[in-house]
Protein backbone atom coordinates (compact mmCIF):
# COMPACT_ATOMS: atom_id res chain seq x y z
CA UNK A 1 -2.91 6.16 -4.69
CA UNK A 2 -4.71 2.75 -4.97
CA UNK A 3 -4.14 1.18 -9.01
CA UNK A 4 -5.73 -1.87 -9.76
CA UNK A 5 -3.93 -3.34 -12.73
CA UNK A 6 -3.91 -6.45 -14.74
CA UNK A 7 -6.19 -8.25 -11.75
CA UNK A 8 -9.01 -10.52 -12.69
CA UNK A 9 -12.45 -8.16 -12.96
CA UNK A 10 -13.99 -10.88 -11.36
CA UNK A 11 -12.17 -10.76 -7.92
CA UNK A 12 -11.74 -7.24 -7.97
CA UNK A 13 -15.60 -6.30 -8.36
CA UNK A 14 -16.15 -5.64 -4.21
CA UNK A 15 -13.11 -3.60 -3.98
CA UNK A 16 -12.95 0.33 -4.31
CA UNK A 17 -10.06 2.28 -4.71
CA UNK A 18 -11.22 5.39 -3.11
CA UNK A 19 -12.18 3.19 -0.41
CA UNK A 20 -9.00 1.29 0.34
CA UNK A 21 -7.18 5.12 -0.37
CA UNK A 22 -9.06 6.19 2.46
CA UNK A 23 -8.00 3.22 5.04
CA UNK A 24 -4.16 3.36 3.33
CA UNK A 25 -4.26 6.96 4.77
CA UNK A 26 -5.89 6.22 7.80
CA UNK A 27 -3.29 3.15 8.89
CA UNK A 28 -0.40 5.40 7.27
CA UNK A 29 -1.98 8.26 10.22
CA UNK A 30 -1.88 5.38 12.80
CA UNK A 31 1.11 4.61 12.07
CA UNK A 32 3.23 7.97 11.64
CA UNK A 33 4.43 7.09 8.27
CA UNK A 34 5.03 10.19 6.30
CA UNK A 35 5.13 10.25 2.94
CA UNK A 36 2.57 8.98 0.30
CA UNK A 37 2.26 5.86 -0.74
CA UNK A 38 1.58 3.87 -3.90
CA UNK A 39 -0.34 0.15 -3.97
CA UNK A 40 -0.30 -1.77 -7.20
CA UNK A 41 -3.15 -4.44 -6.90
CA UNK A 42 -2.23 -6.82 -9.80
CA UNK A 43 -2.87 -10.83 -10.67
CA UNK A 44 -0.21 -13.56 -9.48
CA UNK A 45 1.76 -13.21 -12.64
CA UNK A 46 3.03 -9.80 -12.26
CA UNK A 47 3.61 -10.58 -8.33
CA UNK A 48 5.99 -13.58 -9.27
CA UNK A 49 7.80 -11.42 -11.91
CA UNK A 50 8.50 -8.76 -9.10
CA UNK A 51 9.14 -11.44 -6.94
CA UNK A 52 11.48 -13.05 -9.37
CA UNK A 53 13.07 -9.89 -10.65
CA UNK A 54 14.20 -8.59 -6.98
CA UNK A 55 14.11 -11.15 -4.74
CA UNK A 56 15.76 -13.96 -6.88
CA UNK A 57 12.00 -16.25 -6.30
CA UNK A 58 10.11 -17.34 -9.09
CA UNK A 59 6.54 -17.54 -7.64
CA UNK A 60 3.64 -15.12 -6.87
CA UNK A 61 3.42 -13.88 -3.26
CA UNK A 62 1.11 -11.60 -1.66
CA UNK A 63 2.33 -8.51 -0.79
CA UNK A 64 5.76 -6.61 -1.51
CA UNK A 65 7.30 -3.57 -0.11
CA UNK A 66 9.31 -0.96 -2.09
CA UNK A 67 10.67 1.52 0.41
CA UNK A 68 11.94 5.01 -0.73
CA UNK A 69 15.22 5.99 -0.11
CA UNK A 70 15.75 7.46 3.39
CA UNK A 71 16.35 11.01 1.67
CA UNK A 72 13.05 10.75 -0.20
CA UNK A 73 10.31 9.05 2.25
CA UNK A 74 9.23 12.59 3.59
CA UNK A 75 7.67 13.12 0.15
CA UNK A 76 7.18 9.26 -0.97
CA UNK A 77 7.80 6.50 1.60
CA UNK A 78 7.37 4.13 -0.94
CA UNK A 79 5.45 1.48 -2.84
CA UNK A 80 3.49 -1.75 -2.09
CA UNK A 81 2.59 -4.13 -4.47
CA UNK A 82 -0.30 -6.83 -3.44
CA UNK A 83 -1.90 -9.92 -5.39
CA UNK A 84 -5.84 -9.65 -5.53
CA UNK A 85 -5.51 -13.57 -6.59
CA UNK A 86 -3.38 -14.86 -3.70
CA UNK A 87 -5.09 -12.06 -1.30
CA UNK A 88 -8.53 -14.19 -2.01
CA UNK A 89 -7.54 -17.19 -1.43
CA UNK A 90 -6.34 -16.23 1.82
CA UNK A 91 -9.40 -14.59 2.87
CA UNK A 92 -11.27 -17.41 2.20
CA UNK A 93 -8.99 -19.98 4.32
CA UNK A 94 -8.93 -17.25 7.11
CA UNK A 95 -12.54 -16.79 6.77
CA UNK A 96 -13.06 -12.88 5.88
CA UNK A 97 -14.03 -10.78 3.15
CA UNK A 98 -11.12 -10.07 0.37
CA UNK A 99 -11.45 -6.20 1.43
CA UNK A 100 -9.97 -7.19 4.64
CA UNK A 101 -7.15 -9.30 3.41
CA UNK A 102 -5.87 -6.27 1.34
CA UNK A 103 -5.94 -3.47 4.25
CA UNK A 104 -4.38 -6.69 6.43
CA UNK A 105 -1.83 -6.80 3.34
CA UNK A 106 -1.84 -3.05 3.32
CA UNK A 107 -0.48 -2.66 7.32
CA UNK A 108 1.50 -5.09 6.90
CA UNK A 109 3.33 -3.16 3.72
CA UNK A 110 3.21 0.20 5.03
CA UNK A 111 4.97 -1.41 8.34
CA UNK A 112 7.97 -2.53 6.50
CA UNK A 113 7.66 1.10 4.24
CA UNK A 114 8.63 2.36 7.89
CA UNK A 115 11.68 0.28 8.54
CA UNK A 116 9.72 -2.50 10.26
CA UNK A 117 11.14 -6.11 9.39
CA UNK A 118 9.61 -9.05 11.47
CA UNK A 119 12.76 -11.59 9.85
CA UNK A 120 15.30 -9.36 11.71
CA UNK A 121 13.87 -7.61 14.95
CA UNK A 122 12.45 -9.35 18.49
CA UNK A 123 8.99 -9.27 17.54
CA UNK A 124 8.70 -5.46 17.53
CA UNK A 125 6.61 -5.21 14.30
CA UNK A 126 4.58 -8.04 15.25
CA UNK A 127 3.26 -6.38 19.09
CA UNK A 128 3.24 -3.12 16.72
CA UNK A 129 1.26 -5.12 13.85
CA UNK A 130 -0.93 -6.63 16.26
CA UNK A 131 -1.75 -2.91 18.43
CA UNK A 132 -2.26 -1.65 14.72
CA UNK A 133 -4.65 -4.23 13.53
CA UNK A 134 -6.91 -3.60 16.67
CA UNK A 135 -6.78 0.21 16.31
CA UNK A 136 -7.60 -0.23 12.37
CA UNK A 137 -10.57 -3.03 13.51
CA UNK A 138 -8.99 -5.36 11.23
CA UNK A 139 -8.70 -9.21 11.36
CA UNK A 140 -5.83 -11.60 12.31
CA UNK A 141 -2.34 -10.00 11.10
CA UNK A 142 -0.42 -11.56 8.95
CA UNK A 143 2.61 -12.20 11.22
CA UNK A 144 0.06 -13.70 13.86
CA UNK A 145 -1.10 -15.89 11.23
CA UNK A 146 2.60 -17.72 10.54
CA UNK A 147 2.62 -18.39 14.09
CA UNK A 148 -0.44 -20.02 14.42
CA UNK A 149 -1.67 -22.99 12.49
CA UNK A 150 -5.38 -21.73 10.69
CA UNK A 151 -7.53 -24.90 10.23
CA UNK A 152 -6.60 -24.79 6.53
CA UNK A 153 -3.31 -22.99 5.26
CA UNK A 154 -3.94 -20.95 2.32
CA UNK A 155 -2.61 -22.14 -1.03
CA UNK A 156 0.44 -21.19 -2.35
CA UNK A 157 1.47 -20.35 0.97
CA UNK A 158 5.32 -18.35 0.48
CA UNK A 159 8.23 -18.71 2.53
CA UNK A 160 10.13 -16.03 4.52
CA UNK A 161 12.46 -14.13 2.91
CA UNK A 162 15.97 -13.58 2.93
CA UNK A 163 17.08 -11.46 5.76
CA UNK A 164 19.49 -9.63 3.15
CA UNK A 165 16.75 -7.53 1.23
CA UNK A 166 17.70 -3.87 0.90
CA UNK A 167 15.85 -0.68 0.54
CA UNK A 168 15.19 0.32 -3.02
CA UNK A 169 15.38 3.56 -4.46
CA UNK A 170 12.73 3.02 -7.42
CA UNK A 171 9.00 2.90 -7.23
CA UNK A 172 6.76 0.23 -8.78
CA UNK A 173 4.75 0.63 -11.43
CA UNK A 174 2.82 -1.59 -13.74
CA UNK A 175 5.57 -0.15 -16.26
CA UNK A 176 8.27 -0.98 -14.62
CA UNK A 177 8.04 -4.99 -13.72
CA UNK A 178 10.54 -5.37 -15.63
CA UNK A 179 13.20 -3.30 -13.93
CA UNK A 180 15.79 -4.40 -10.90
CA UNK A 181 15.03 -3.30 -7.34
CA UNK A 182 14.89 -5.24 -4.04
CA UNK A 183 11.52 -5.18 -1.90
CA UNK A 184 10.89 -6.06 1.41
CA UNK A 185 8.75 -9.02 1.15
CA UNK A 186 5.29 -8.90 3.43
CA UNK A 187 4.54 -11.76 5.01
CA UNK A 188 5.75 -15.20 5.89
């Protein structure tokens, strides 16, 4: 299920929630994932108080991962969280539509809902990413995209994560910003 909450009406106007439930399911096919999956598409305030709450940094980021525990991703592999502000302004420096961005932010999620971390393996998720993003007919991936230098970098640009971050065991909801887990951050 696709919730768009708290995002600016404005930059959320061209997206469609049946729409990006249909390619969530699709890439989640592609992929093998089992399980459903939740996406919260909020503003950068409620990603940097996620971001703050469970991974100790206090500004927004794009996209976070929320994987279920291992006994409980048959039913619900887990949750993704993704800013429709900082999703913009990357696909205008990368030079495609803001539907794009969020099924590139979207893989890239669902990837680490699967066990997938591009901080720890041999660049595994990235071939993987990469094989996806073709299949899918999507745009540049995000891990590409840290290892090569666009002509402009989009602002607010976040840095990797820790290589400590564990699974969680409770999913996001707008309700619950306010409560301790530890997601798998998406990107750089």
């Amino acid at each position: 299920m696709i919730t768009i909450d708290m995002a600016p009406r404005s930059a959320t106007h061209d997206l469609s929630a049946s729409t990006l439930t249909r390619f969530l399911n699709r890439a989640r096919l592609a992929m093998g994932l089992r399980g459903a999956v939740d996406v919260l598409l909020a503003n950068d305030t409620s990603l940097r108080q996620l971001n703050k709450n469970f991974r100790g940094k206090n500004k927004p980021t794009d996209v976070l991962s929320f994987p279920a525990p291992t006994n409980f991703a048959t039913k619900h592999a887990g949750d993704l969280a993704i800013s429709i502000e900082t999703a913009a302004r990357q696909a205008k420096a990368y030079g495609h539509t803001l539907r794009d961005e969020v099924r590139i932010l979207i893989l890239h999620g669902l990837l680490h809902l699967s066990g997938e971390d591009h901080e720890t393996d041999n660049g595994e998720m990235a071939a993987r990413e990469a094989n996806l993003r073709r299949k899918l007919r999507l745009p540049t991936t995000l891990i590409e995209r840290t290892t090569s230098s666009p002509s402009k970098k989009p602002p607010h640009a976040t840095k990797k994560p820790s290589s400590t971050t564990k699974k969680s065991s409770r999913r996001v909801t707008s309700a619950s910003l306010s409560k301790k887990k530890t997601p798998k951050r998406g990107s750089k």
